[in-house]
Protein backbone atom coordinates (compact mmCIF):
# COMPACT_ATOMS: atom_id res chain seq x y z
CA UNK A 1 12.69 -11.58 -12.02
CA UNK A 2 12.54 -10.27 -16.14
CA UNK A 3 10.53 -6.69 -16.32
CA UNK A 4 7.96 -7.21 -19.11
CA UNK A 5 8.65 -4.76 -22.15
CA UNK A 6 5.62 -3.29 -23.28
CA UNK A 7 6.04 -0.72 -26.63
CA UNK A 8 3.99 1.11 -28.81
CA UNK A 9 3.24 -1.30 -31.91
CA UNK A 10 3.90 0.88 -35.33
CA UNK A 11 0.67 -0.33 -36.96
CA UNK A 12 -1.48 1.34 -33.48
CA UNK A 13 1.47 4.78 -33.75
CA UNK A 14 -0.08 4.88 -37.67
CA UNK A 15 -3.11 5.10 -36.86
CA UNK A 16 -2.99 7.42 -33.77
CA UNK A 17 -1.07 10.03 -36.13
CA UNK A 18 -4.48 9.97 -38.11
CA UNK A 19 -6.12 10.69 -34.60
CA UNK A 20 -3.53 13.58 -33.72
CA UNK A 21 -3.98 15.13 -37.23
CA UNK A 22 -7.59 16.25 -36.31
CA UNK A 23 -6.12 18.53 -33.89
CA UNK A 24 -5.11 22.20 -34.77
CA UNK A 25 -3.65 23.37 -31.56
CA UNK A 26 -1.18 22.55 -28.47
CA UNK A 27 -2.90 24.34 -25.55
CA UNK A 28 -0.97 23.43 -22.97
CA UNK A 29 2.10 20.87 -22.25
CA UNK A 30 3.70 19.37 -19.43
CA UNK A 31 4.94 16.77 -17.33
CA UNK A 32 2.67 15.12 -14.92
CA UNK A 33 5.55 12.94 -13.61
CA UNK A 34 8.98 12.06 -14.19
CA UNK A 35 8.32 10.09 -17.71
CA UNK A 36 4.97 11.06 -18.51
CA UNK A 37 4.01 13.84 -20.55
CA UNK A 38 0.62 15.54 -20.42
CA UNK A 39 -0.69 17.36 -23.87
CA UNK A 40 -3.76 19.28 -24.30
CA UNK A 41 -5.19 19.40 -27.76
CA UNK A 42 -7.53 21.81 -29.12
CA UNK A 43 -9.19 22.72 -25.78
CA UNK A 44 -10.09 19.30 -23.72
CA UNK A 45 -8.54 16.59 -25.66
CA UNK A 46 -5.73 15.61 -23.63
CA UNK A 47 -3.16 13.03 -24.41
CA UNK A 48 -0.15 11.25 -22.17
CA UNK A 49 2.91 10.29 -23.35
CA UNK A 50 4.44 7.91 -21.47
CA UNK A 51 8.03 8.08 -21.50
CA UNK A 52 9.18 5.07 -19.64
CA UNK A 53 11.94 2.88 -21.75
CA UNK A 54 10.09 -0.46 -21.11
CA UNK A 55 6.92 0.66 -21.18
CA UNK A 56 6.28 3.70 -23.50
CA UNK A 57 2.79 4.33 -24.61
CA UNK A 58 0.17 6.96 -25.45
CA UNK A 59 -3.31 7.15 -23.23
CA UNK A 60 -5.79 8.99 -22.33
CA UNK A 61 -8.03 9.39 -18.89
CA UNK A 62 -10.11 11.91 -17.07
CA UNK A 63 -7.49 13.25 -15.20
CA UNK A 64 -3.87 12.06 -14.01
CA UNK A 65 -2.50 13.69 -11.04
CA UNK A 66 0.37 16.03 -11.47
CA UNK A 67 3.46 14.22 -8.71
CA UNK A 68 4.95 17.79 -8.95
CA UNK A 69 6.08 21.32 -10.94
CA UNK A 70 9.11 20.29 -12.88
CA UNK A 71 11.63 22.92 -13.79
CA UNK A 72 14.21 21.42 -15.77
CA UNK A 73 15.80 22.90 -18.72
CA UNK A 74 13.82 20.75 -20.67
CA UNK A 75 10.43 21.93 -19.17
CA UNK A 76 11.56 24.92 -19.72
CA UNK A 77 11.57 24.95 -23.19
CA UNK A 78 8.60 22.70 -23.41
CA UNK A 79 6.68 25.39 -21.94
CA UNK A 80 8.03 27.95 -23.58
CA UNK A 81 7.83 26.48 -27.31
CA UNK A 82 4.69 24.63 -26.99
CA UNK A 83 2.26 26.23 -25.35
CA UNK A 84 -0.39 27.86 -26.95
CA UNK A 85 1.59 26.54 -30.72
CA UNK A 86 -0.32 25.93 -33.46
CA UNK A 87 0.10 22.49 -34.94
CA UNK A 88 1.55 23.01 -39.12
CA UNK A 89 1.81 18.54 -39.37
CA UNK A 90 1.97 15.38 -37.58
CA UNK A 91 3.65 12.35 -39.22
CA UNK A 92 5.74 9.16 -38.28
CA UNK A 93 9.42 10.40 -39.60
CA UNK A 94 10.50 7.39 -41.72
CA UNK A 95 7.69 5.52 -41.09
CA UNK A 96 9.26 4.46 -38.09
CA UNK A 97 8.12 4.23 -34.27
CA UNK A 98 8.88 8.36 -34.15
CA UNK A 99 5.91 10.79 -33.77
CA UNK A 100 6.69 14.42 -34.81
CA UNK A 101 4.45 16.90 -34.77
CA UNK A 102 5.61 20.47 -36.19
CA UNK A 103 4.31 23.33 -34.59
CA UNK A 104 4.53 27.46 -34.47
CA UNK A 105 4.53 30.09 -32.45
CA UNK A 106 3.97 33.52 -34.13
CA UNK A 107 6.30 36.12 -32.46
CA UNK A 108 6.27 39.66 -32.48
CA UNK A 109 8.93 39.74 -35.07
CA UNK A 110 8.68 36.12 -36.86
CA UNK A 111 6.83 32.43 -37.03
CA UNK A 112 8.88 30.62 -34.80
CA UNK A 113 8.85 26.48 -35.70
CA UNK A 114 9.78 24.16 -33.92
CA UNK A 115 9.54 20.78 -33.56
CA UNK A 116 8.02 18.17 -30.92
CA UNK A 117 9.83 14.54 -31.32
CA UNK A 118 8.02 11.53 -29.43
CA UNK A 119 10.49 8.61 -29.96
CA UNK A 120 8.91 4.95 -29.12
CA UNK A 121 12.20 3.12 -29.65
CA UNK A 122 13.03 0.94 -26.85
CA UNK A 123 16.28 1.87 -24.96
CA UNK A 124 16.40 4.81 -26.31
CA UNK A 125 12.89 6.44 -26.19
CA UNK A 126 13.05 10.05 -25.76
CA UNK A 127 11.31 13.03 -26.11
CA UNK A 128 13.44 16.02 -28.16
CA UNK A 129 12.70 19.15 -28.84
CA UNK A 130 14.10 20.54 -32.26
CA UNK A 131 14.49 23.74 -33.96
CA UNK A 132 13.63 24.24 -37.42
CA UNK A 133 16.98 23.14 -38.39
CA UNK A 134 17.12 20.28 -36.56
CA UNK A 135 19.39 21.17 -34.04
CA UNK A 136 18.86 19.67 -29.96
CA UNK A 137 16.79 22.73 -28.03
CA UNK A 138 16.70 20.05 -25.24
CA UNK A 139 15.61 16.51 -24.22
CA UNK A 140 14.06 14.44 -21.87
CA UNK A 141 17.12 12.32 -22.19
CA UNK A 142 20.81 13.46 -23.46
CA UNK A 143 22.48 10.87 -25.26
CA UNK A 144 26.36 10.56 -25.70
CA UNK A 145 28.17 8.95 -28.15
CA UNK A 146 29.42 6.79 -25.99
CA UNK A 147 25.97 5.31 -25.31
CA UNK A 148 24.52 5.55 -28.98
CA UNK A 149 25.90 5.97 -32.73
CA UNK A 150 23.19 9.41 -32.72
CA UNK A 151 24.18 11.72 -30.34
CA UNK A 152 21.11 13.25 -28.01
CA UNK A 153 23.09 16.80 -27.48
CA UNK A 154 21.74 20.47 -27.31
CA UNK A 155 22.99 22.45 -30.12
CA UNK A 156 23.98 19.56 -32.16
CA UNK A 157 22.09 18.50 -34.91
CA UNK A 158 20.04 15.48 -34.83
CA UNK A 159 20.67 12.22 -37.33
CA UNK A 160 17.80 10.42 -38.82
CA UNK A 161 17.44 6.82 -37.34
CA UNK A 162 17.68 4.31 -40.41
CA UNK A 163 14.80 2.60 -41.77
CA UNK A 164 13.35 -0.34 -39.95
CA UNK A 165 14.79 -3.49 -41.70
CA UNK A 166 10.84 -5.11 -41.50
CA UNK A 167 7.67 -4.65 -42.54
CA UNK A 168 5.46 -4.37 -39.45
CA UNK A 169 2.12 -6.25 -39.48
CA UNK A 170 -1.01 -4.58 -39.16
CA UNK A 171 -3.32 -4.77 -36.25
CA UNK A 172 -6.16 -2.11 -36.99
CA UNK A 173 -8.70 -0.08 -34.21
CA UNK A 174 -11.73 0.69 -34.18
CA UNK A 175 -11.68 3.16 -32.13
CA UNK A 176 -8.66 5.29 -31.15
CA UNK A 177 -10.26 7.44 -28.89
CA UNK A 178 -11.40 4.49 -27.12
CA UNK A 179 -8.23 2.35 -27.23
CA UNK A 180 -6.52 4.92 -25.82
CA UNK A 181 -8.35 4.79 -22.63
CA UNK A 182 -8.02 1.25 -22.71
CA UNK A 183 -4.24 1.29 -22.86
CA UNK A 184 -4.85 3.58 -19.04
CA UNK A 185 -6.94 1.05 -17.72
CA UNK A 186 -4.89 -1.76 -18.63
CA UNK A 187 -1.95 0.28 -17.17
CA UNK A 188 -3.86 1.13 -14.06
CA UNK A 189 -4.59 -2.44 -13.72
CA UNK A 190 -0.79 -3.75 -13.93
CA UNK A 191 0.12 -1.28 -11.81
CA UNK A 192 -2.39 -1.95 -9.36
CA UNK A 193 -2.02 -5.76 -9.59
CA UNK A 194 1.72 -5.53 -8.58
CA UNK A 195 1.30 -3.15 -6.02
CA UNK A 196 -1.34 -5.41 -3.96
CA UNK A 197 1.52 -8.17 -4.94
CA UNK A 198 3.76 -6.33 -2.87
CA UNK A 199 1.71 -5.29 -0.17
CA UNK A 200 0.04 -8.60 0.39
CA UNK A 201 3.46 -9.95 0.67
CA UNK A 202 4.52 -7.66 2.95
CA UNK A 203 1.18 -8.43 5.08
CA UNK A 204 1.95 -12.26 4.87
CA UNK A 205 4.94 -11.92 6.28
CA UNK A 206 4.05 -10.43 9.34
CA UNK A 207 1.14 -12.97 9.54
CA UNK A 208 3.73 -15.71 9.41
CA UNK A 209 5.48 -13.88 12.27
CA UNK A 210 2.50 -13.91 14.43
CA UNK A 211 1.43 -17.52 13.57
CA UNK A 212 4.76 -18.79 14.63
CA UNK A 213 4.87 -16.68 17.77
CA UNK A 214 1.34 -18.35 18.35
CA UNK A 215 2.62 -21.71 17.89
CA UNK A 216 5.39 -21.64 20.10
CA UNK A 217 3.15 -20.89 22.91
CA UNK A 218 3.18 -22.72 26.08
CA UNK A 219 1.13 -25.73 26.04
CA UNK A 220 -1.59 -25.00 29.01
CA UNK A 221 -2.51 -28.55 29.70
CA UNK A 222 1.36 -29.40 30.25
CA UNK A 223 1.76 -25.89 32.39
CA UNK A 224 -1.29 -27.27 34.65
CA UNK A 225 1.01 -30.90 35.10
CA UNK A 226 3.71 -28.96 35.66
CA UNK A 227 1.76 -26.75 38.45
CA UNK A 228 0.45 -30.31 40.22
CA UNK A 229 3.79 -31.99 39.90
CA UNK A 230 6.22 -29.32 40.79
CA UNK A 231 3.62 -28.53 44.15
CA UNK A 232 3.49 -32.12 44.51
CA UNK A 233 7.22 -32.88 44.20
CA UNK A 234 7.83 -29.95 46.97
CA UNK A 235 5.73 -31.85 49.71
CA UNK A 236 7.49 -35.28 49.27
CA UNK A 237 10.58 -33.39 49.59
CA UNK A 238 9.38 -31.56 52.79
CA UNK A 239 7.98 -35.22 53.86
CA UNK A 240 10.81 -36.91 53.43
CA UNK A 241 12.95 -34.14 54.62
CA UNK A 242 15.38 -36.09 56.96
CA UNK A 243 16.19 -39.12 54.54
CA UNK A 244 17.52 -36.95 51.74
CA UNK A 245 20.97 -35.02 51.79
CA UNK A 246 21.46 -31.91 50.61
CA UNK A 247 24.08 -31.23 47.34
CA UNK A 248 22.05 -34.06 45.42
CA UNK A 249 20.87 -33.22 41.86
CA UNK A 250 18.43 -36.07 41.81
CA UNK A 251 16.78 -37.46 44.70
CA UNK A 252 14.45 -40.65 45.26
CA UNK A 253 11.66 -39.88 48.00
CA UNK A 254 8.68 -43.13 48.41
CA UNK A 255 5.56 -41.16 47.57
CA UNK A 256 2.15 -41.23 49.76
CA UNK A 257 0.78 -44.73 48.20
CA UNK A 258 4.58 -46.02 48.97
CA UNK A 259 5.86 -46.35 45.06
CA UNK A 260 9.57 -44.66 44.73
CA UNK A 261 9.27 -41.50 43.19
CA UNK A 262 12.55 -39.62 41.16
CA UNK A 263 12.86 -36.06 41.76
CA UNK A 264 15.61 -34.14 39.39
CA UNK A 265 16.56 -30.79 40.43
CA UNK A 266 17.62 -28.11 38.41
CA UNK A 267 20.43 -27.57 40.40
CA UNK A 268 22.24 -28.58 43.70
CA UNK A 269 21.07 -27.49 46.99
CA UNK A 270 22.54 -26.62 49.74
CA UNK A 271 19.74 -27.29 52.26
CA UNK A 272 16.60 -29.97 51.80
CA UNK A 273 14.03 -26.99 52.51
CA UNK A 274 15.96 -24.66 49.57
CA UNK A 275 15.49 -27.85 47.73
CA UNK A 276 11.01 -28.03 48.44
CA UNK A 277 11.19 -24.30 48.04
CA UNK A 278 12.73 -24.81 44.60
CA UNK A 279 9.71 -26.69 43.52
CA UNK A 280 7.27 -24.79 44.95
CA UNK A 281 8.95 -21.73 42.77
CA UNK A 282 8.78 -23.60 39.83
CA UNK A 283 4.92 -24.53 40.38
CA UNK A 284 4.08 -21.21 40.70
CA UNK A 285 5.96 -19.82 37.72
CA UNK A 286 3.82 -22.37 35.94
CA UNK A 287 0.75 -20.87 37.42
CA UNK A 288 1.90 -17.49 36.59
CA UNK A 289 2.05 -18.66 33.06
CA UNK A 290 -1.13 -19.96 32.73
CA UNK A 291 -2.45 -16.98 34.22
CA UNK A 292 -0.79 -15.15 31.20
CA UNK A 293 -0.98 -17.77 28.34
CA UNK A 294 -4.75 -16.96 28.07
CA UNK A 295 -4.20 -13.22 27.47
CA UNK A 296 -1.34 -13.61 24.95
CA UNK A 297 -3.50 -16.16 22.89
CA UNK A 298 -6.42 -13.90 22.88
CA UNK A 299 -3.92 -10.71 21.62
CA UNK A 300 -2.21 -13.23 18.95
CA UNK A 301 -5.28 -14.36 17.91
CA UNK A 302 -6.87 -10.56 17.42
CA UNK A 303 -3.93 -9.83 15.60
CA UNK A 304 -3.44 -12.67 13.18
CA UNK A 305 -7.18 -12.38 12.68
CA UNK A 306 -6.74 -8.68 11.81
CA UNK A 307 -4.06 -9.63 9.42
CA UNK A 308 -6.34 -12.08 7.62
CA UNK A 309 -8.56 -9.21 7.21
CA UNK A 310 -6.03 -6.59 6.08
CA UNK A 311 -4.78 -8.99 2.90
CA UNK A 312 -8.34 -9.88 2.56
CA UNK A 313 -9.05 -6.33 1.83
CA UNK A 314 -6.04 -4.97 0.34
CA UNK A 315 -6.84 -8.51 -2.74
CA UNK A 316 -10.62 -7.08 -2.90
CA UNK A 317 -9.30 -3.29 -3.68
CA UNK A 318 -10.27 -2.34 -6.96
CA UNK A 319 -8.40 0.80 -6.92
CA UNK A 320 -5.07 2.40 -6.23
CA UNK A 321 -6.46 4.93 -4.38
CA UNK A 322 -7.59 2.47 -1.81
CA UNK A 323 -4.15 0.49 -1.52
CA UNK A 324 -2.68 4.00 -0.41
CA UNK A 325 -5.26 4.83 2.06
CA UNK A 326 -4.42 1.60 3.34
CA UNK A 327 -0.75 1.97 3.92
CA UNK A 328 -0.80 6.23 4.09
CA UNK A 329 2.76 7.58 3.94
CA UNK A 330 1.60 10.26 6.83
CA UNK A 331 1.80 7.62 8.97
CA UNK A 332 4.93 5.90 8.07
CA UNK A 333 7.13 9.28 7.86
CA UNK A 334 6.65 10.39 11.19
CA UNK A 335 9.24 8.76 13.56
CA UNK A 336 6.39 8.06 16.51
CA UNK A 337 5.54 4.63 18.35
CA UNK A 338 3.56 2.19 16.89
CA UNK A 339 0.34 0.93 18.80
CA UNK A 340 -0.18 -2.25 17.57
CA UNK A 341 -3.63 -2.20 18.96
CA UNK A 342 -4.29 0.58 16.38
CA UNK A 343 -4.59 1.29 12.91
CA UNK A 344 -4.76 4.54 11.47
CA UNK A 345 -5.21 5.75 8.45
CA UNK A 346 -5.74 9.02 6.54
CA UNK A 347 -8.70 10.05 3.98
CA UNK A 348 -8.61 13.46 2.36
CA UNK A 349 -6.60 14.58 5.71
CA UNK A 350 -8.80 13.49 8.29
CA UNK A 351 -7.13 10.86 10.59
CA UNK A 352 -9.13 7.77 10.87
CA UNK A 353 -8.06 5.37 13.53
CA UNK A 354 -9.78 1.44 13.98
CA UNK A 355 -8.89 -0.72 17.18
CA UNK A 356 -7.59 -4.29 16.02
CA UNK A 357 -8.97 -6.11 19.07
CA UNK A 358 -10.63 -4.97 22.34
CA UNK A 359 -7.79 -3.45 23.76
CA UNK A 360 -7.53 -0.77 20.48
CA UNK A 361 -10.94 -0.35 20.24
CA UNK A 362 -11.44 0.38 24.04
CA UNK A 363 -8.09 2.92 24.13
CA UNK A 364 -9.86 4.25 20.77
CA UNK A 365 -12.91 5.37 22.90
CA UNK A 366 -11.09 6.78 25.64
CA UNK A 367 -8.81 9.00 23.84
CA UNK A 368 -11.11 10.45 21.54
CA UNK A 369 -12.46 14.44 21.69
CA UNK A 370 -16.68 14.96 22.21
CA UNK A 371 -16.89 16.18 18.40
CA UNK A 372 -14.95 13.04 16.95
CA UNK A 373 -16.70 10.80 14.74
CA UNK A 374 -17.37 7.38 16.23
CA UNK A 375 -18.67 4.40 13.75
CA UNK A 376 -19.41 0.81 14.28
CA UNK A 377 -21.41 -1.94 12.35
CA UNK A 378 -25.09 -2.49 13.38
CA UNK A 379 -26.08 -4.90 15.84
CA UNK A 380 -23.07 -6.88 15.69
CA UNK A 381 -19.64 -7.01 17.11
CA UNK A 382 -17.01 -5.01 15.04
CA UNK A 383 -14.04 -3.16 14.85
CA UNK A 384 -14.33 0.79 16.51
CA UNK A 385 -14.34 3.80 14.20
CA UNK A 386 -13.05 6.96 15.14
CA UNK A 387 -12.70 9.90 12.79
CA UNK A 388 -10.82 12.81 14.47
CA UNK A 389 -12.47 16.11 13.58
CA UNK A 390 -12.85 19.87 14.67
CA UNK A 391 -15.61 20.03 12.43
CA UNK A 392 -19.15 19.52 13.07
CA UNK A 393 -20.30 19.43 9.05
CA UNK A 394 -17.63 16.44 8.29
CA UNK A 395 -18.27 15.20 4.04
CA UNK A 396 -20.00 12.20 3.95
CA UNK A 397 -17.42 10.80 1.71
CA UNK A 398 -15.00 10.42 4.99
CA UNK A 399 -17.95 8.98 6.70
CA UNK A 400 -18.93 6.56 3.69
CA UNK A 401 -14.99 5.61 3.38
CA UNK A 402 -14.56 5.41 7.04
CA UNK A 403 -17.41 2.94 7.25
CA UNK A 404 -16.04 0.90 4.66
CA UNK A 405 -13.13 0.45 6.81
CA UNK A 406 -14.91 -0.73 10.02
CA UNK A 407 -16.80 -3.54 7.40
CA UNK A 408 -13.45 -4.29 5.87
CA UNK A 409 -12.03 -5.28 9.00
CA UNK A 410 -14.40 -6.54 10.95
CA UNK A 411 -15.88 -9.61 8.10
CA UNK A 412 -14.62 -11.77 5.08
CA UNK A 413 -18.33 -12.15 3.77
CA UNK A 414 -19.41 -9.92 0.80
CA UNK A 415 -22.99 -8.29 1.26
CA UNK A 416 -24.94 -5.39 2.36
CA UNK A 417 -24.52 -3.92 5.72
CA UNK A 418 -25.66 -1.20 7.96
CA UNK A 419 -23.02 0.75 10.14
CA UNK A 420 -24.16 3.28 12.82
CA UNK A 421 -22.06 6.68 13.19
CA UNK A 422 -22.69 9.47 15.78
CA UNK A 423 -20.21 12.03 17.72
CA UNK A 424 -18.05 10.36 20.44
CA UNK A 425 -20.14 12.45 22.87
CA UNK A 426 -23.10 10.53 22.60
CA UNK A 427 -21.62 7.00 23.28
CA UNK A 428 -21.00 6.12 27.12
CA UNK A 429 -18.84 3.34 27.47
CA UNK A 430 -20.45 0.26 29.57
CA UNK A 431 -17.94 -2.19 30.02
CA UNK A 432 -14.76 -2.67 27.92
CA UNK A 433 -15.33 -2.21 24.13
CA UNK A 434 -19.15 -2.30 25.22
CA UNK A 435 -20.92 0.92 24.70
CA UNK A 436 -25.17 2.41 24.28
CA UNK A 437 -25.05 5.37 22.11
CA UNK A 438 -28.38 7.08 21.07
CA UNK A 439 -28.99 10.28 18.44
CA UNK A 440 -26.94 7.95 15.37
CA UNK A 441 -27.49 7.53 12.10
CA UNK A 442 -27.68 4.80 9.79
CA UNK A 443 -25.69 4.02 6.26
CA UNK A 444 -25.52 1.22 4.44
CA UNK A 445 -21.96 -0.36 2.72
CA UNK A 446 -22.36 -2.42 0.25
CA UNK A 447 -19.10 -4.79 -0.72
CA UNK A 448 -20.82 -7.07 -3.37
């Protein structure tokens, strides 16, 4: 598989260095995440630069989560010469794919410049930081000469890259503001695209798991021959017990209606009655199986249909926020045992769990605490809800989400439904999964 390159186009950098001259001030600067960095102009305008080398762009968004506090020498001086700088010029050095923006910092004892270098350029975008003589203060990326003809060093000075060899063609904007946002939501989308990608992948192949396992499932109408024969079999053997001789593998016995009937042992016997009891063994290991055949159908079948549901809700999320309450990372960190009757998720902390079939939904009920929020769909079978609280004010966004969840995986249909929710003290459990709960209340998820 080829990762698409995606990079700034010159003719959009132009015109965004208009944008960016508007601006008089850096108020703040730093990394969000490991390529992307986050500057505030003026007071609220805030631009990202992101850094990646197959994918560097500029956007803009209400807010982008910070992954963590960086510390690196590099964010060290970012901080340090940025913040708070006033902005002197911004311009595209050699009219190439290289925003710089030249900034100072009065001291108590001087202007200090220095300059902020935003290179687009493929393999080797970078972000530099430069003093007024163009010497490397520090860099995303350090550059060797072994790896480029301009060295990426601090306290060396930095070369000029040449000219491009091209003219580049123009593709105008009406709006940069706006195509700036655009460039996060197309992003966002991408990203989001290829994440259900992989997670619907990973969901199919445990769905392909279970479908086989279903598949090679005893046949029941052969198991219920097999229980007549094998019984069958045993009392022509015990009929016939002093015409056959024992150490034979196959026998021929005449059968009640007088027809000659073939008998073929697993094994030799010693004795004619080991030989009945052998049958009547086998008959009832077939009974035993039928017995069980019903119950692992009906937990295959709750499972594969829970799967169906899971990629059926993971293709209809519309944001990456709802892919990772799907698969939460509390979960998968801790080293406990799986019950594959539950699922549980997180939202905002709380820990939401939702019984797969009638065995999760009924272990679910049992385990949960009086003050724990139970939900379940209206008038209609579904999937079991419980949100595990302390609290007796829980937000009605965990409710709202939480009900979401029980519609999610409980039906494929898109409409408008109502889902009941009410502490776990006030539902008694009847029979099973069956329960009367009174004192609820009533919301309505809509997943048109």
């Amino acid at each position: 598989m080829f990762a698409t390159i995606m990079l700034m186009k010159l003719s959009h950098l132009k015109q965004i260095v208009t944008y960016l001259q508007n601006f008089q001030k850096i108020s703040a600067i730093y990394r969000v995440s490991d390529t992307i960095v986050k500057v505030a102009f003026d007071k609220n305008d805030e631009v990202y630069f992101e850094m990646q080398r197959s994918n560097s762009k500029m956007f803009r968004c209400e807010e982008y989560p910070r992954s963590k506090v960086y510390n690196a020498p590099f964010d060290v001086q970012l901080s340090k010469r940025f913040n708070r700088a006033n902005i002197l010029h911004v311009e595209l050095v050699n009219g190439d794919k290289i925003l710089r923006i030249k900034t100072s910092i009065a001291s108590a004892y001087k202007e200090e410049i220095t300059y902020l270098q935003f290179e687009f350029t493929g393999k080797y975008t970078n972000v530099i930081i430069l003093d007024e003589e163009m010497i490397v203060l520090e860099a995303l990326r350090h550059v060797d000469l072994f790896s480029s003809f301009r060295e990426v060093r601090v306290g060396q000075k930095l070369l000029d890259i040449p000219n491009a060899p091209f003219t580049a063609k123009e593709y105008p904007l009406e709006d940069v503001g706006a195509f700036l946002y655009d460039e996060y939501a197309k992003e966002m989308e991408q990203k989001l695209s290829s994440l259900k990608k992989q997670k619907v992948s990973f969901l199919s192949k445990k769905l392909r798991k279970l479908e086989k396992m279903y598949s090679a499932l005893d046949d029941e109408k052969k198991l219920r021959e097999e229980i007549d024969t094998f019984q069958h079999h045993g009392n022509l053997i015990l009929a016939n017990i002093h015409k056959i001789k024992p150490y034979q593998k196959t026998i021929y016995v005449q059968d009640y209606d007088e027809s000659e009937v073939e008998i073929e042992l697993h094994r030799e016997f010693d004795s004619v009655s080991q030989m009945a009891n052998s049958m009547f063994t086998r008959s009832k290991k077939a009974k035993q199986k039928v017995s069980h055949l019903h119950i692992e159908k009906e937990s295959l079948s709750s499972k594969i249909e829970h799967i169906k549901l899971f990629i059926h809700t993971v293709e209809d999320a519309k944001t990456m926020a709802k892919i990772q309450l799907l698969f939460p990372k509390n979960v998968q960190a801790k080293k406990v045992k799986v019950n594959d009757s539950i699922e549980t998720f997180w939202i905002e902390g709380y820990k939401v769990q939702l019984g797969k079939n009638e065995r999760g939904n009924i272990e679910i009920l049992q385990n949960a605490r009086a003050k724990d929020v139970w939900i379940h769909m209206k008038d209609r079978p579904s999937s079991h809800v419980i949100i595990t609280t302390d609290k007796q004010n829980l937000p009605m966004n965990i409710i709202e989400s939480a009900a979401r969840l029980c519609v999610d995986f409980t039906m494929f249909e898109k409409d408008r439904y109502l889902v009941d929710y009410t502490p776990r003290r006030e539902v008694t459990i009847q029979n099973g999964a069956n329960v009367l709960y009174n004192k609820y209340k009533t919301i309505e998820v809509d997943t048109r």
